[in-house]
Protein backbone atom coordinates (compact mmCIF):
# COMPACT_ATOMS: atom_id res chain seq x y z
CA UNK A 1 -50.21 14.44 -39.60
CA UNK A 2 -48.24 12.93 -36.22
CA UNK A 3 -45.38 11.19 -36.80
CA UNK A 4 -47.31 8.11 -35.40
CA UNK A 5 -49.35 8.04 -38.33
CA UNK A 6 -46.88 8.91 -40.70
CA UNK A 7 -44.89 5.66 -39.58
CA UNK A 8 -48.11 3.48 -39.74
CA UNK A 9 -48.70 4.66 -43.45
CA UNK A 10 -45.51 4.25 -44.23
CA UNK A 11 -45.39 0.78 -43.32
CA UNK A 12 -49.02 -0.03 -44.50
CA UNK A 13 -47.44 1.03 -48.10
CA UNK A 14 -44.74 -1.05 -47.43
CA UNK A 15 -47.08 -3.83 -46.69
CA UNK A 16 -49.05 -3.55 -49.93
CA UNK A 17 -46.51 -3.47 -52.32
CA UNK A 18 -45.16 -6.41 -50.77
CA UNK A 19 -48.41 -7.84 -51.34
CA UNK A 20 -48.37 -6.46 -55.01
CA UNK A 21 -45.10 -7.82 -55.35
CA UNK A 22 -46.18 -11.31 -53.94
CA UNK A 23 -48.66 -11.63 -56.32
CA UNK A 24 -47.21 -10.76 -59.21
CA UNK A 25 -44.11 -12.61 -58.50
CA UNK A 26 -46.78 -15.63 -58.32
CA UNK A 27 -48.45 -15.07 -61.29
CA UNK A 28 -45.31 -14.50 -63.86
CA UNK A 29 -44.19 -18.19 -62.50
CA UNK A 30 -44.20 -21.68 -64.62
CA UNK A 31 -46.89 -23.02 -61.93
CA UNK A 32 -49.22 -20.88 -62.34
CA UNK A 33 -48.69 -20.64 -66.48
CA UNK A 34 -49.42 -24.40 -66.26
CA UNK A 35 -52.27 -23.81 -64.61
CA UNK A 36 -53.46 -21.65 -66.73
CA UNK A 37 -52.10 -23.10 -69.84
CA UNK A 38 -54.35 -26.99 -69.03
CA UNK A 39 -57.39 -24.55 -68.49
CA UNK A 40 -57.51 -23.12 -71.32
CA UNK A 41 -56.72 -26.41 -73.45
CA UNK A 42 -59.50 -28.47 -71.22
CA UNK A 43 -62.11 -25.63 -72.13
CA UNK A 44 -61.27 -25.17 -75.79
CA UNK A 45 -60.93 -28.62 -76.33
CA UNK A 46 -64.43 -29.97 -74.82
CA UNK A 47 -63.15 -31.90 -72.19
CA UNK A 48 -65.69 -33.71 -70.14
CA UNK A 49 -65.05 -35.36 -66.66
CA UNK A 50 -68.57 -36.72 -66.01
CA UNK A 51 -71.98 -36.36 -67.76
CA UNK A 52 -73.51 -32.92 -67.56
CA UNK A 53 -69.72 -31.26 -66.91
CA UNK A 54 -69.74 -28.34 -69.22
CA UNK A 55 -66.63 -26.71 -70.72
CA UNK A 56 -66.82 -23.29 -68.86
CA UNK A 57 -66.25 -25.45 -65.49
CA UNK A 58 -63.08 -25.70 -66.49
CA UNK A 59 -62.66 -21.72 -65.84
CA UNK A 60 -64.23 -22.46 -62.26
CA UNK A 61 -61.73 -25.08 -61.74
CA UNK A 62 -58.65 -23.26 -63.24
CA UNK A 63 -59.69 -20.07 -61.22
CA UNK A 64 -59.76 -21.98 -58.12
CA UNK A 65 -56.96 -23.92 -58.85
CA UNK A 66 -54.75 -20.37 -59.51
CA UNK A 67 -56.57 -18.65 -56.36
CA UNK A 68 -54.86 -21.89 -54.22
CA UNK A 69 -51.43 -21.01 -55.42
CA UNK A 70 -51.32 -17.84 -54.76
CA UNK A 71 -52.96 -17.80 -51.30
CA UNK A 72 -50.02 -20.36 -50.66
CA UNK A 73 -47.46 -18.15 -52.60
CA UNK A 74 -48.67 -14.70 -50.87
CA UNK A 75 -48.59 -17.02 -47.07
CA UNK A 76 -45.02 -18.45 -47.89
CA UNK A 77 -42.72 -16.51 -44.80
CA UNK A 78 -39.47 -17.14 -47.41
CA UNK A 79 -41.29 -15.63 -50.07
CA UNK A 80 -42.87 -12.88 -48.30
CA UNK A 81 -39.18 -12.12 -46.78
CA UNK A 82 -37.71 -11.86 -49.46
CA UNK A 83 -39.99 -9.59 -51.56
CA UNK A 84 -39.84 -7.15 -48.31
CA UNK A 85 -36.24 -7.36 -48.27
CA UNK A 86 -35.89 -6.40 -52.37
CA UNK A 87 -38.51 -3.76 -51.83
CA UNK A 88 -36.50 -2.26 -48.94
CA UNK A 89 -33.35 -2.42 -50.84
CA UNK A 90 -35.43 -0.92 -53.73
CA UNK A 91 -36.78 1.84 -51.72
CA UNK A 92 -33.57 3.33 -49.44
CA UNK A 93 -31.34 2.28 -52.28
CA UNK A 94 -27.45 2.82 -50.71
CA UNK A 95 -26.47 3.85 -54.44
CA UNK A 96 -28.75 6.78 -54.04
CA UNK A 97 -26.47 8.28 -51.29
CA UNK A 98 -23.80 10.34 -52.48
CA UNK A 99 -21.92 10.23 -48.93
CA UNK A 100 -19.45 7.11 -49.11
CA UNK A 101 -19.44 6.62 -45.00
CA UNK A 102 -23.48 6.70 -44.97
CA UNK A 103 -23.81 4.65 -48.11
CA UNK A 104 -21.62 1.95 -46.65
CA UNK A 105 -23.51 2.46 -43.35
CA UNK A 106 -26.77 1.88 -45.39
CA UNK A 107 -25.29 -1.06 -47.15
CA UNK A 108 -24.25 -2.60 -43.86
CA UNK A 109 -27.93 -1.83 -41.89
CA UNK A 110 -29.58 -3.66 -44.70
CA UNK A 111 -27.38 -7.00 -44.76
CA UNK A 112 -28.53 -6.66 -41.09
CA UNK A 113 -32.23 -6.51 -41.50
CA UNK A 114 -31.85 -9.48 -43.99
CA UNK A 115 -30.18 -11.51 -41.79
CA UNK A 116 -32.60 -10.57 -38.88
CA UNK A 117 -35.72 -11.31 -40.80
CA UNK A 118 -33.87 -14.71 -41.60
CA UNK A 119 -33.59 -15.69 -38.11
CA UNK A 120 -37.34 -14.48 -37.61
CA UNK A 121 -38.49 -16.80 -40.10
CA UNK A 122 -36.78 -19.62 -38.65
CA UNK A 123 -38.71 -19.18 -35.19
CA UNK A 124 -41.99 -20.82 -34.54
CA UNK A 125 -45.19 -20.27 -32.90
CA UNK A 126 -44.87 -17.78 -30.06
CA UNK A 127 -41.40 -16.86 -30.54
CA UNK A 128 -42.25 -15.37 -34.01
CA UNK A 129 -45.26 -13.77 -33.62
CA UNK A 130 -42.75 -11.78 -30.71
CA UNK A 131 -41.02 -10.96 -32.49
CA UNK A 132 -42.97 -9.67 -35.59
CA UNK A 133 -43.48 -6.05 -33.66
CA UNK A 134 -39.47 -5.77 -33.59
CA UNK A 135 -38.81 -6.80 -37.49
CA UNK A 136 -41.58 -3.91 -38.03
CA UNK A 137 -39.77 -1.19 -36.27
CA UNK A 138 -36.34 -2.14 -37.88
CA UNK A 139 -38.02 -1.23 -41.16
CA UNK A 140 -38.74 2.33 -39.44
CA UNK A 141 -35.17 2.34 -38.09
CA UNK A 142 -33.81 1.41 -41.69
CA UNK A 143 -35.78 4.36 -43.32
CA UNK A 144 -34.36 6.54 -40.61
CA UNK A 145 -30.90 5.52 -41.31
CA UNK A 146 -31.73 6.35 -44.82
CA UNK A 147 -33.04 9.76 -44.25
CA UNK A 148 -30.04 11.09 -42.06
CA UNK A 149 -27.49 9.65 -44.88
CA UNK A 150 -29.53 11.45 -47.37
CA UNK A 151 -29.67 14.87 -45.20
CA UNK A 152 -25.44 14.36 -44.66
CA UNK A 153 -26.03 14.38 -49.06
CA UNK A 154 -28.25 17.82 -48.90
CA UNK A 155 -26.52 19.22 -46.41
CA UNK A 156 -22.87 18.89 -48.32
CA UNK A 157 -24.57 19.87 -52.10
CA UNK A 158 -26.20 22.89 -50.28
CA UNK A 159 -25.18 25.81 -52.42
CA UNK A 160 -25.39 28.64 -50.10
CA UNK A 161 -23.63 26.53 -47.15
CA UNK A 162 -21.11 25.92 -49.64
CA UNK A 163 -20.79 29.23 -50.69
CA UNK A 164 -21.05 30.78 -47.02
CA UNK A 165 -18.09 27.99 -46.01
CA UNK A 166 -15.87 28.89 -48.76
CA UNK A 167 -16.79 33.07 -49.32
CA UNK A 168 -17.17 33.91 -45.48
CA UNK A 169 -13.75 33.25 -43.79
CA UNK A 170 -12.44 35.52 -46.87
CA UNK A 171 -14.20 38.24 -45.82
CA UNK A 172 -13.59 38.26 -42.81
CA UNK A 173 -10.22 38.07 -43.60
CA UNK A 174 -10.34 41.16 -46.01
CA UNK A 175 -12.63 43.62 -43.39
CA UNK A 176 -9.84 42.67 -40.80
CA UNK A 177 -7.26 44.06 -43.15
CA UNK A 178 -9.34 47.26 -43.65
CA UNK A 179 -9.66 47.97 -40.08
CA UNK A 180 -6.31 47.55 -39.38
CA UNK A 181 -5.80 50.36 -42.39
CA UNK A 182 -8.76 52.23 -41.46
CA UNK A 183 -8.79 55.93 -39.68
CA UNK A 184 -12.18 57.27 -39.71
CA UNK A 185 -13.66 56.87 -36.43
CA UNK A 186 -17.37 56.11 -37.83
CA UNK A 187 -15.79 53.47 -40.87
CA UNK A 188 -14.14 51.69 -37.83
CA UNK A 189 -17.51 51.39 -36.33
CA UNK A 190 -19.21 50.02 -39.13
CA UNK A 191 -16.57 47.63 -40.29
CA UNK A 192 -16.35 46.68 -36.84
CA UNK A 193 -20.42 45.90 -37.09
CA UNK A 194 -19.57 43.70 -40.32
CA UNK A 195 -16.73 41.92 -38.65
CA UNK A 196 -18.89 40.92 -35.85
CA UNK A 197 -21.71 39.87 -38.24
CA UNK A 198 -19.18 37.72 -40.04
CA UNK A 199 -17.75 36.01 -36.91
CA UNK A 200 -21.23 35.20 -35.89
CA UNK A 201 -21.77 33.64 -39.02
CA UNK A 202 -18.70 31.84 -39.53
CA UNK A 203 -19.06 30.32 -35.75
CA UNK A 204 -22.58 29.65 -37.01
CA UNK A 205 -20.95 27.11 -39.93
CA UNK A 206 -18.43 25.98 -37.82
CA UNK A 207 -20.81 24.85 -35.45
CA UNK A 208 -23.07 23.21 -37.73
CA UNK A 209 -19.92 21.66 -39.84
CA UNK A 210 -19.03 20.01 -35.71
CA UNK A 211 -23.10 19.01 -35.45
CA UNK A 212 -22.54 17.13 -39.09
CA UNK A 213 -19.83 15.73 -37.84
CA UNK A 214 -21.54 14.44 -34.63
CA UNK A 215 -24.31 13.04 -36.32
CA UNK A 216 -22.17 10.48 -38.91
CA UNK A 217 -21.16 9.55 -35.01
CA UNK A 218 -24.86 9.02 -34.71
CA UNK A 219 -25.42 7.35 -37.86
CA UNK A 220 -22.42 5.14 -36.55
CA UNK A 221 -23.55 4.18 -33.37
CA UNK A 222 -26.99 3.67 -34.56
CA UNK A 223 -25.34 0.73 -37.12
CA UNK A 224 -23.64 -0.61 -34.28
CA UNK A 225 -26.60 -1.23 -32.26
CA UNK A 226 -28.64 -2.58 -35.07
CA UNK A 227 -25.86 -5.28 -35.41
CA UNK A 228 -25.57 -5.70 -31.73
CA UNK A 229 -29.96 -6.72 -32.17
CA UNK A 230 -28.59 -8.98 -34.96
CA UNK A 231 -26.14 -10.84 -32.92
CA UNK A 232 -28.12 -10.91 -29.63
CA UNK A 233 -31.06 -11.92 -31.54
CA UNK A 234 -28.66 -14.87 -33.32
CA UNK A 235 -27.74 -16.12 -29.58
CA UNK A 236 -31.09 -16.47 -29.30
CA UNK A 237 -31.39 -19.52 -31.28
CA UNK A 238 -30.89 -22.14 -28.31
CA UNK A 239 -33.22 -20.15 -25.82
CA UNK A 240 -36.04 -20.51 -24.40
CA UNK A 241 -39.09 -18.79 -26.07
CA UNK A 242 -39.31 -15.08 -25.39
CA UNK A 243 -42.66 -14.04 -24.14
CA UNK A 244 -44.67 -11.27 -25.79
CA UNK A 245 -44.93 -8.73 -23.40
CA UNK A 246 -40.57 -8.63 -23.24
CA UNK A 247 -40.96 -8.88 -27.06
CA UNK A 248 -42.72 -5.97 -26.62
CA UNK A 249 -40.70 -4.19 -24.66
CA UNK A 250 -37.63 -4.53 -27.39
CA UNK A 251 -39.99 -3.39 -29.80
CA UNK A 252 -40.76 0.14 -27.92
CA UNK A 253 -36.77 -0.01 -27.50
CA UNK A 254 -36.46 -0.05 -30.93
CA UNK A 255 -38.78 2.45 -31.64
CA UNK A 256 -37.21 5.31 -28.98
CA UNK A 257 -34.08 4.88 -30.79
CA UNK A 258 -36.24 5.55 -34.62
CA UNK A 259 -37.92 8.57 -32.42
CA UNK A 260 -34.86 10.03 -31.76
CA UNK A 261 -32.93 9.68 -35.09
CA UNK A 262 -36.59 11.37 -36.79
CA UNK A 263 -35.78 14.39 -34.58
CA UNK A 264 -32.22 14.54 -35.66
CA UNK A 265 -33.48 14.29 -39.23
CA UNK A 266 -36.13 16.80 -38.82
CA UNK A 267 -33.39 18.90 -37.71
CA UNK A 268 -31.12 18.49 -40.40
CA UNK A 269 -33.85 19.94 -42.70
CA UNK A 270 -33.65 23.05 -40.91
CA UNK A 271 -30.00 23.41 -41.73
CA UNK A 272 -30.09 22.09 -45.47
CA UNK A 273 -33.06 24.27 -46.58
CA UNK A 274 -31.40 27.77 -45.04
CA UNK A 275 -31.75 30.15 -47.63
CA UNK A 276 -30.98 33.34 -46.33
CA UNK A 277 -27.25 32.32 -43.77
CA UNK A 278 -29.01 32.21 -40.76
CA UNK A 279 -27.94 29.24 -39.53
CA UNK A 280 -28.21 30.03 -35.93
CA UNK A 281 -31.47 28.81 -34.79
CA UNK A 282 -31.40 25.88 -37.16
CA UNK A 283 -27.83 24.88 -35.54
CA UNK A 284 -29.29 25.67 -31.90
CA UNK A 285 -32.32 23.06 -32.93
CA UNK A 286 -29.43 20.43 -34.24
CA UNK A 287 -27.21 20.93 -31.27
CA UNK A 288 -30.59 20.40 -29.21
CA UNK A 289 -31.14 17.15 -30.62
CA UNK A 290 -27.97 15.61 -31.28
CA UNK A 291 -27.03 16.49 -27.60
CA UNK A 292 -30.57 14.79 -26.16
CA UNK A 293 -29.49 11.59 -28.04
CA UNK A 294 -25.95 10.98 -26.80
CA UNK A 295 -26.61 9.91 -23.25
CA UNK A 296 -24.71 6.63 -22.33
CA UNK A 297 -26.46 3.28 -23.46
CA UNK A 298 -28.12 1.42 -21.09
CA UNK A 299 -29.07 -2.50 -20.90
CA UNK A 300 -30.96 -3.54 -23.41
CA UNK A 301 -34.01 -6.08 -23.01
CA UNK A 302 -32.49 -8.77 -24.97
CA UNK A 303 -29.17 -8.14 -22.95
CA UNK A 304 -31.49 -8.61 -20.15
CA UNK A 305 -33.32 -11.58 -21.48
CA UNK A 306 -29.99 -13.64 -22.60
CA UNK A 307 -28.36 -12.85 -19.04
CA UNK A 308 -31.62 -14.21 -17.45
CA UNK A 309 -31.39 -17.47 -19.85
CA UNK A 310 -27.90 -17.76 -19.14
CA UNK A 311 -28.45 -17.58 -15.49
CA UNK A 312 -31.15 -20.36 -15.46
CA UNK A 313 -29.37 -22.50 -17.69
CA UNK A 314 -26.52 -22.38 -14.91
CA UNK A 315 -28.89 -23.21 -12.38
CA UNK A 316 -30.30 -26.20 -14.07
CA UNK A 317 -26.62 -27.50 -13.99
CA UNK A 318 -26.18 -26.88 -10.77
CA UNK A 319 -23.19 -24.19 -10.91
């Protein structure tokens, strides 16, 4: 399966529980008891509107009646926010990360997305439907935000990285000592051998302990920009409308950045599920990735679309 396609299923799941959630959210609701509840009563009790009405078109009625509601329900923007928003916060859960710096990093990505889809619901017409593509791919960068704090978590509980960290500088220690001690030519050779095995190893962890490191940078920077979208997007407010194919544009933005924190990810798995202390291709792979990612930022399309709105609305003054 591409990754294309695993993001698309992801987010068609994601769009079908909200869906579930919309409706039964809408159907556990006083309305829609009512509804049902004077149904019910009017069929029981023979209720007639005109001659010929028979009691079962009271079921036709209530059914339509209860269909109505939830259409409108399931259409409501506020409503439909707001389930996405619980079911994100339900699904990449910050309590679930044992890491304090990426848990708070979650926690502060997802007051983000919430106030984002906010503003998105706010806008009308061709502004929102922009902007729709761009709300969709912060879900995909939210996940990946997820994933890397949750690779930091396997990463640290990793029993044989935790027993290679704390076991290897040891021995290294201790087969220094008995070469220092050591005569035989040939047991100088070998414990030589095992020395050099060890400092590979050890500049193996250290390596991937500086990569971890580097990538809670990542995790940082990648929080940053997210609220930089949030308050770019929130200067929006009193601009003109943004046209789709610039909407567009942000979206693809967007969706380099998810590409790139996916690879870092993908990476980390290498180094969490060693089972044998070979780190070094897994850190190589890491190093590969983290090092592609940390080019200088460049302008961003909104910072390009609020210095062009800026621009006009000095020209309209006359400045």
């Amino acid at each position: 399966m591409t990754r294309q396609t695993q993001q698309k299923r992801t987010a068609d799941e994601l769009r079908g529980r909200v869906l579930g959630t919309l409706l039964a959210d809408a159907f556990f609701t006083w309305p829609s008891a009512l509804v049902i509840g004077l149904t019910m009563i009017a069929f029981f009790s023979g209720l007639t509107l005109f001659a010929g009405f028979e009691p079962w078109m009271w079921l036709v009625i209530g059914a339509i009646l209860e269909a109505v509601y939830l259409l409108v329900t399931v259409t409501d923007p506020t409503a439909r926010r707001e389930a996405t928003n619980r079911l994100l916060q339900e699904r990449f859960d910050p309590n679930s990360i044992r890491n304090l710096p990426a848990r708070q990093r979650l926690q502060k990505a997802l007051e983000y997305k919430r106030s984002i889809d906010a503003f998105i619901s706010k806008q009308s017409g061709a502004m929102q439907v922009a902007l729709q593509d761009t709300a969709r791919e912060i879900e995909n960068w939210i996940e990946q935000i997820y994933l890397l704090g949750k690779s930091i978590d396997n990463f640290e509980s990793n029993a044989i990285v935790e027993r290679d960290r704390r076991e290897v500088p040891t021995q290294l220690r201790s087969l220094e000592t008995r070469l220092n001690m050591e005569t035989d030519p040939a047991v100088r050779a070998e414990l030589q051998e095992a020395i050099a095995i060890r400092q590979r190893l050890l500049n193996d962890l250290q390596k991937v302990a500086s990569l971890i490191k580097r990538t809670e940078i990542r995790m940082d920077n990648t929080v940053a920009q997210l609220s930089s979208v949030h308050t770019k997007l929130q200067q929006m407010a009193h601009t003109r409308e943004m046209d789709s194919s610039r909407a567009r544009r942000l979206a693809q933005e967007i969706h380099k950045e998810v590409e790139e924190l996916t690879d870092i990810v993908e990476a980390m798995e290498d180094v969490y599920n060693v089972t044998d202390s070979s780190y070094a291709s897994a850190a190589d792979r890491l190093s590969a990735r983290v090092e592609s990612t940390t080019a200088a930022p460049q302008e961003s399309e909104l910072d390009r679309f609020l210095q062009e709105d800026q621009t006009r609305r000095r020209a309209s003054r006359g400045e």
